[in-house]
N, C-alpha and C. Protein backbone atom coordinates (compact mmCIF):
# COMPACT_ATOMS: atom_id res chain seq x y z
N UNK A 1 6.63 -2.76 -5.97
CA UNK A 1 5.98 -1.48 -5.89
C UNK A 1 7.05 -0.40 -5.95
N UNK A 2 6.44 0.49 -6.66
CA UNK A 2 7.67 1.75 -6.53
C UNK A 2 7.73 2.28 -5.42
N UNK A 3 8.88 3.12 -4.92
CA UNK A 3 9.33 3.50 -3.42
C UNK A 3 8.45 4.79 -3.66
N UNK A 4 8.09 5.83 -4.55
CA UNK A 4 7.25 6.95 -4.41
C UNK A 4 5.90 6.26 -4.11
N UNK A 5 5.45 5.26 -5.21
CA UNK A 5 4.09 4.71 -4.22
C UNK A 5 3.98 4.59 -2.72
N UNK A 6 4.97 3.93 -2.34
CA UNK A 6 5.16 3.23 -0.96
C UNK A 6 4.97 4.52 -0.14
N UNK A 7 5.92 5.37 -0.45
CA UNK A 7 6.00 6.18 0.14
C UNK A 7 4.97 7.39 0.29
N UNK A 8 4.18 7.78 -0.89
CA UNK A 8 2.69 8.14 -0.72
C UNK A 8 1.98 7.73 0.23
N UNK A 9 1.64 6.29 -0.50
CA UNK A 9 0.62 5.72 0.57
C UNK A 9 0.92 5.53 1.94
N UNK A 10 1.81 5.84 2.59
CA UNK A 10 2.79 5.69 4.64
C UNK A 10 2.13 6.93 4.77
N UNK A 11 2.74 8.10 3.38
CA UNK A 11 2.33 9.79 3.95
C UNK A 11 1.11 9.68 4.16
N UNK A 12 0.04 9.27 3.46
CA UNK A 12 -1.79 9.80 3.65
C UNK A 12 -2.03 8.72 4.52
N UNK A 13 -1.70 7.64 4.68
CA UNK A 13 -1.56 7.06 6.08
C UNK A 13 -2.23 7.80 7.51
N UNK A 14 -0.29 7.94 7.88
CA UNK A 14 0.19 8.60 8.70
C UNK A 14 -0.73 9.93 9.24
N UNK A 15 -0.96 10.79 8.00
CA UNK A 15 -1.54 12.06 8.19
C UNK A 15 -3.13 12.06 8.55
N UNK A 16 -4.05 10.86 8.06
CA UNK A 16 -5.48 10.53 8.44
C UNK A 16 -5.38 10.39 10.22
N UNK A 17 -4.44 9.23 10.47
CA UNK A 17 -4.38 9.26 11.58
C UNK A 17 -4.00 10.19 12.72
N UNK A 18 -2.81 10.70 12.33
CA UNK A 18 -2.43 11.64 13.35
C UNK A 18 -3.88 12.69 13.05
N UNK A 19 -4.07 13.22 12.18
CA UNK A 19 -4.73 14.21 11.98
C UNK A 19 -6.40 13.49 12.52
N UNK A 20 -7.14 12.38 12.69
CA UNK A 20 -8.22 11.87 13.37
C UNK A 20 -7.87 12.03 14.75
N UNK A 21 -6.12 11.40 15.12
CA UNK A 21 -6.47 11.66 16.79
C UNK A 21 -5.99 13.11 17.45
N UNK A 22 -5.53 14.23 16.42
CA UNK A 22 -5.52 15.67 17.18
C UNK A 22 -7.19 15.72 17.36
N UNK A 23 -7.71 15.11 16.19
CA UNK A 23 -9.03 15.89 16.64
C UNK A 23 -9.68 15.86 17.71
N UNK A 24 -9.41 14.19 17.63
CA UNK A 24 -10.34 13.30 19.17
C UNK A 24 -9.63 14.22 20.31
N UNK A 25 -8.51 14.58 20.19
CA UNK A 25 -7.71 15.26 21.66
C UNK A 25 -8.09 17.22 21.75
N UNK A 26 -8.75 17.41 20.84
CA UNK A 26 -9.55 18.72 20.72
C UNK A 26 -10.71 18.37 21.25
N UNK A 27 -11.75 17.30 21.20
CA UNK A 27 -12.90 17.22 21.30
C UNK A 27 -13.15 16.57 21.92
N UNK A 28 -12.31 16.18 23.04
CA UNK A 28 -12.48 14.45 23.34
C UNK A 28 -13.43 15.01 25.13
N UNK A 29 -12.92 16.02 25.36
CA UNK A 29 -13.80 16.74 26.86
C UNK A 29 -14.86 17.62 26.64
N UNK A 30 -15.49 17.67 25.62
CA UNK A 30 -16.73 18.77 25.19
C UNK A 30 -17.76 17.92 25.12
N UNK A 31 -18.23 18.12 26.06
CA UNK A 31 -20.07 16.93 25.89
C UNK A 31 -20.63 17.12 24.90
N UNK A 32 -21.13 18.14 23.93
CA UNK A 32 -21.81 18.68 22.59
C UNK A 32 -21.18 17.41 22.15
N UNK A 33 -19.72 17.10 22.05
CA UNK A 33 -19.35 16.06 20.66
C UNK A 33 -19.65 14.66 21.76
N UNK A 34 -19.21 14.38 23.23
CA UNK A 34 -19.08 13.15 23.54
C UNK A 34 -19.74 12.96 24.70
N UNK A 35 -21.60 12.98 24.19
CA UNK A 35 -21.97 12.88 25.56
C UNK A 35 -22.05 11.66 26.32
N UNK A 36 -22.04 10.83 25.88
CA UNK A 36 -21.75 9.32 26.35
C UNK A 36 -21.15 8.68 27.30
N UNK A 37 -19.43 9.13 26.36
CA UNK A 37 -18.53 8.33 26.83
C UNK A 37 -17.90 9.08 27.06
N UNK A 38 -17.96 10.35 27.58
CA UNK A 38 -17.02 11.24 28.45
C UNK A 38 -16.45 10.88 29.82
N UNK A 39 -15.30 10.24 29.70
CA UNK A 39 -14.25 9.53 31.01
C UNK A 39 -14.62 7.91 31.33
N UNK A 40 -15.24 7.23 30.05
CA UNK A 40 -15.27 6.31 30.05
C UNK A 40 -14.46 5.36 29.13
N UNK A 41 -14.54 4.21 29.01
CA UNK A 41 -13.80 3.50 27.90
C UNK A 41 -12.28 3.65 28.13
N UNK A 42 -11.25 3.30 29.23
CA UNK A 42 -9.96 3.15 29.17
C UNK A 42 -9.87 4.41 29.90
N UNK A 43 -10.64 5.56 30.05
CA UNK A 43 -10.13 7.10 30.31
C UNK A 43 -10.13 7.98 29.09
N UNK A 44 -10.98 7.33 28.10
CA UNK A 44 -11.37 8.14 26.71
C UNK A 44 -9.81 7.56 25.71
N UNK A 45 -9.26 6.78 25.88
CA UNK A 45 -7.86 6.32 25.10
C UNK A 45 -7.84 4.72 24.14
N UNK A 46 -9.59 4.86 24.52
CA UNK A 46 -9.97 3.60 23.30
C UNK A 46 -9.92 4.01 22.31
N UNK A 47 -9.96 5.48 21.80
CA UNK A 47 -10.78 6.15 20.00
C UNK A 47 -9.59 5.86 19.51
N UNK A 48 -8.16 6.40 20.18
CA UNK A 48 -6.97 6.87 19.55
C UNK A 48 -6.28 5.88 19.67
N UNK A 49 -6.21 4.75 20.23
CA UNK A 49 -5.84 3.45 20.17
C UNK A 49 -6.20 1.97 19.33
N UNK A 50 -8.13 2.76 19.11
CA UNK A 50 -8.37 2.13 17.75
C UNK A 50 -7.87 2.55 16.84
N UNK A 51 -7.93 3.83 16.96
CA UNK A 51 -7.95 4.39 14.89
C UNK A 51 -6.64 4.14 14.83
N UNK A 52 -5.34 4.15 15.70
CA UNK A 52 -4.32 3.87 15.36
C UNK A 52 -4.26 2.08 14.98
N UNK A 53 -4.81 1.35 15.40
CA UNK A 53 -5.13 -0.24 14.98
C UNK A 53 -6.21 -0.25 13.61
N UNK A 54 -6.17 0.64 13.33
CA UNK A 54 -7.75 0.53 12.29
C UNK A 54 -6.58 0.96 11.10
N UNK A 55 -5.83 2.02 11.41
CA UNK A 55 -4.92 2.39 10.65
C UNK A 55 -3.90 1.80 9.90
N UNK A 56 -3.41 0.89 11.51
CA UNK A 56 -2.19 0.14 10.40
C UNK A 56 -2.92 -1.30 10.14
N UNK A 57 -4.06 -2.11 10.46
CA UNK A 57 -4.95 -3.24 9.60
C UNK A 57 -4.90 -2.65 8.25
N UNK A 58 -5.50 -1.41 7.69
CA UNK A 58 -5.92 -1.01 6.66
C UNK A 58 -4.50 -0.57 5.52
N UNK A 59 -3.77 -0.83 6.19
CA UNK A 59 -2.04 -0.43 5.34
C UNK A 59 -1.76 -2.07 5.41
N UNK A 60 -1.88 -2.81 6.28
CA UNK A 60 -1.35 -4.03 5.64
C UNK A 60 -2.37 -4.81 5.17
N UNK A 61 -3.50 -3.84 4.50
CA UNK A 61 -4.19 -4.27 3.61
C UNK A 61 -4.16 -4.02 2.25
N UNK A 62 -4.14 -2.81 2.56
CA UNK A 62 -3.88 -2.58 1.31
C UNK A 62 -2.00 -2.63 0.87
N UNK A 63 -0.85 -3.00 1.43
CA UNK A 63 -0.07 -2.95 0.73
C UNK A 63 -0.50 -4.99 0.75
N UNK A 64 -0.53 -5.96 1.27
CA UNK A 64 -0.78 -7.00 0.91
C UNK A 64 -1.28 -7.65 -0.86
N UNK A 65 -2.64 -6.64 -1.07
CA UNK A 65 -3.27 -6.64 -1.99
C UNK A 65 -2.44 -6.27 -3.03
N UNK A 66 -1.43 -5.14 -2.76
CA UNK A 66 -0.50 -4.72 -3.82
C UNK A 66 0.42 -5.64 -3.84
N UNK A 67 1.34 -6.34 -3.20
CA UNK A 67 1.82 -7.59 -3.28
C UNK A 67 1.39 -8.65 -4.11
N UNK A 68 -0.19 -9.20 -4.09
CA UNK A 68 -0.59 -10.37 -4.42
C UNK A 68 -0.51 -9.90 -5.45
N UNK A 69 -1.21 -8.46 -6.51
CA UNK A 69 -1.53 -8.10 -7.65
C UNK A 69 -0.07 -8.12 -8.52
N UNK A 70 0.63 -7.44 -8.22
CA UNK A 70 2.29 -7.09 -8.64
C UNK A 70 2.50 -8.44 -9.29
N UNK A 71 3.41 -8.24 -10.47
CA UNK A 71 4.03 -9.08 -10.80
C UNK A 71 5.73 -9.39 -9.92
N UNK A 72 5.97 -10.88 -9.55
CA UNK A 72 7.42 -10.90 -8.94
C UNK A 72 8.46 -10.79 -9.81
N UNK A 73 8.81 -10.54 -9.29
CA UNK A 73 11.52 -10.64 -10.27
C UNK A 73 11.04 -11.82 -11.09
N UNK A 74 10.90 -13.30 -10.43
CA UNK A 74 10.48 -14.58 -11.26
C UNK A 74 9.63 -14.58 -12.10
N UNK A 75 8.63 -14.18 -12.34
CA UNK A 75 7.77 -14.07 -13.66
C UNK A 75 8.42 -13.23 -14.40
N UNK A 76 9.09 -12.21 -14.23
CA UNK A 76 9.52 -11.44 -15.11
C UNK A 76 10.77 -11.90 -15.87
N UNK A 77 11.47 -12.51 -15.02
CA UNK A 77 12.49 -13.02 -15.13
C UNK A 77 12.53 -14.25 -16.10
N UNK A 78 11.39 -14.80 -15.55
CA UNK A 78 11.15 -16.46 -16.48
C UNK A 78 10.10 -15.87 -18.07
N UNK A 79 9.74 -14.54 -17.53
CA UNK A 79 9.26 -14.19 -19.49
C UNK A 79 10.37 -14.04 -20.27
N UNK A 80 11.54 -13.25 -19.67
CA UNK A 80 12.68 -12.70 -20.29
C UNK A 80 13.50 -14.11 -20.92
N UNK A 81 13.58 -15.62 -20.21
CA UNK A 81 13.95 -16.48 -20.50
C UNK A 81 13.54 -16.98 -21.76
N UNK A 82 12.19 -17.15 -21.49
CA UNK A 82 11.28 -17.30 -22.79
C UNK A 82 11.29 -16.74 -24.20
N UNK A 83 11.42 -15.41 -23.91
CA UNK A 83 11.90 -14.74 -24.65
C UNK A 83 13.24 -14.86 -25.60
N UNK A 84 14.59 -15.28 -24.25
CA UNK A 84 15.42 -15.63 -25.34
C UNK A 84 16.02 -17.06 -25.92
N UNK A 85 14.88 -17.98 -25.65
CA UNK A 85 14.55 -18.93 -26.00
C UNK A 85 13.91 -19.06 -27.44
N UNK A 86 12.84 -18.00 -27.63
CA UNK A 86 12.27 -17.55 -28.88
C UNK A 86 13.21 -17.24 -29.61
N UNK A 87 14.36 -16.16 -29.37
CA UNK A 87 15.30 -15.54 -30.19
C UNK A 87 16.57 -16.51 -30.45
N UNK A 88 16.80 -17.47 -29.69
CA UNK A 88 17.69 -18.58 -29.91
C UNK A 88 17.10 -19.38 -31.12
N UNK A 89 15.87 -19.80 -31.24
CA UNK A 89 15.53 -21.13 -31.76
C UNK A 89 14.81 -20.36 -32.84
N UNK A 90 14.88 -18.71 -33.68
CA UNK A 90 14.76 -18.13 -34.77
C UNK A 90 12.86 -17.72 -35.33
N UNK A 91 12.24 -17.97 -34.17
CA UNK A 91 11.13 -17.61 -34.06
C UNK A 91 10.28 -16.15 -34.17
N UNK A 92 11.54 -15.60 -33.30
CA UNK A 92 11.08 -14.03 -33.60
C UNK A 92 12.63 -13.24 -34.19
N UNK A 93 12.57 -12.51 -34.96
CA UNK A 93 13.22 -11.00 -35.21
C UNK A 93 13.74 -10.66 -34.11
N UNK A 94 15.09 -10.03 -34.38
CA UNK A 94 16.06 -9.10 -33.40
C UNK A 94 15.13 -7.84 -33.13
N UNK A 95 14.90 -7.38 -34.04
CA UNK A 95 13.87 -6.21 -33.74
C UNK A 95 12.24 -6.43 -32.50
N UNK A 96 11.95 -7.60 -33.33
CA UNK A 96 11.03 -8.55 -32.35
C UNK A 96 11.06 -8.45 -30.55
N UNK A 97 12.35 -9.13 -31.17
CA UNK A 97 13.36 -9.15 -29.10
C UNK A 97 12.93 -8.28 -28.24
N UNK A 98 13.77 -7.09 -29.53
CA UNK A 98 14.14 -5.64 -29.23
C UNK A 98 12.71 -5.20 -28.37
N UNK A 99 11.44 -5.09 -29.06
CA UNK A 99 10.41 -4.31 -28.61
C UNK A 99 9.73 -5.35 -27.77
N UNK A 100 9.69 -6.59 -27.63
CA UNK A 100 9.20 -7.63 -26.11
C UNK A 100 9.71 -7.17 -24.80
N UNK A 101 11.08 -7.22 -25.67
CA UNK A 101 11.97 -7.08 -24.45
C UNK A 101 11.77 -5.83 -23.37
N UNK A 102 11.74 -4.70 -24.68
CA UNK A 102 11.88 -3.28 -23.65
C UNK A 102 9.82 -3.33 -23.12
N UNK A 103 9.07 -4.20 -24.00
CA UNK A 103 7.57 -3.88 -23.50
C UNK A 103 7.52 -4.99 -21.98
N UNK A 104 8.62 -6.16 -22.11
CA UNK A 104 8.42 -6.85 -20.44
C UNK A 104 9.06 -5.85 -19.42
N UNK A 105 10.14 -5.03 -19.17
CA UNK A 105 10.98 -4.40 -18.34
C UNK A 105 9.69 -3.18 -18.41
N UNK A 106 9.08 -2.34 -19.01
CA UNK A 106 8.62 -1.00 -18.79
C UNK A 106 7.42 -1.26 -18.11
């Protein structure tokens, strides 16, 4: 994965969460929003203790998924072999190579 991806997806992360539990800590003593569970559940420190667990499940979900999908170094590596396996044994064009080659790396 590229490090600007990576690094996107930590930022909107990061910012859902922090930015879900300022809210809960704005709203978390106003009965209108929490008539329920006002001073219940831990002392009201279940919301912001989930969403922070809801948060990072859902990042090592989705970077997992980006893992499985990605191609590894070894496949790429073992096309590039292939490749000059083709160009050894006169199958394809130098030019051939040329544009496999730069279409496996891009």
């Amino acid at each position: 994965m590229q490090k600007k991806t990576m690094i996107w997806l930590i930022s909107i992360s990061l910012f859902l969460i922090i930015s879900s539990m300022v809210l809960w800590l704005i709203f978390r003593d106003n009965t209108l929003f929490n008539p329920i569970y006002g001073g219940h559940m831990a002392g009201g420190w279940m919301m912001p203790i989930g969403m922070l667990g809801m948060g990072i499940l859902w990042f090592v979900v989705i970077m997992g998924l980006i893992k499985f999908f990605q191609p590894s170094q070894n496949e790429q590596k073992h096309a590039l072999d292939l490749l000059n396996d083709r160009l050894a044994r006169g199958e394809i064009s130098i030019e051939e190579y040329e544009s496999l080659k730069k279409t496996l790396k891009g």
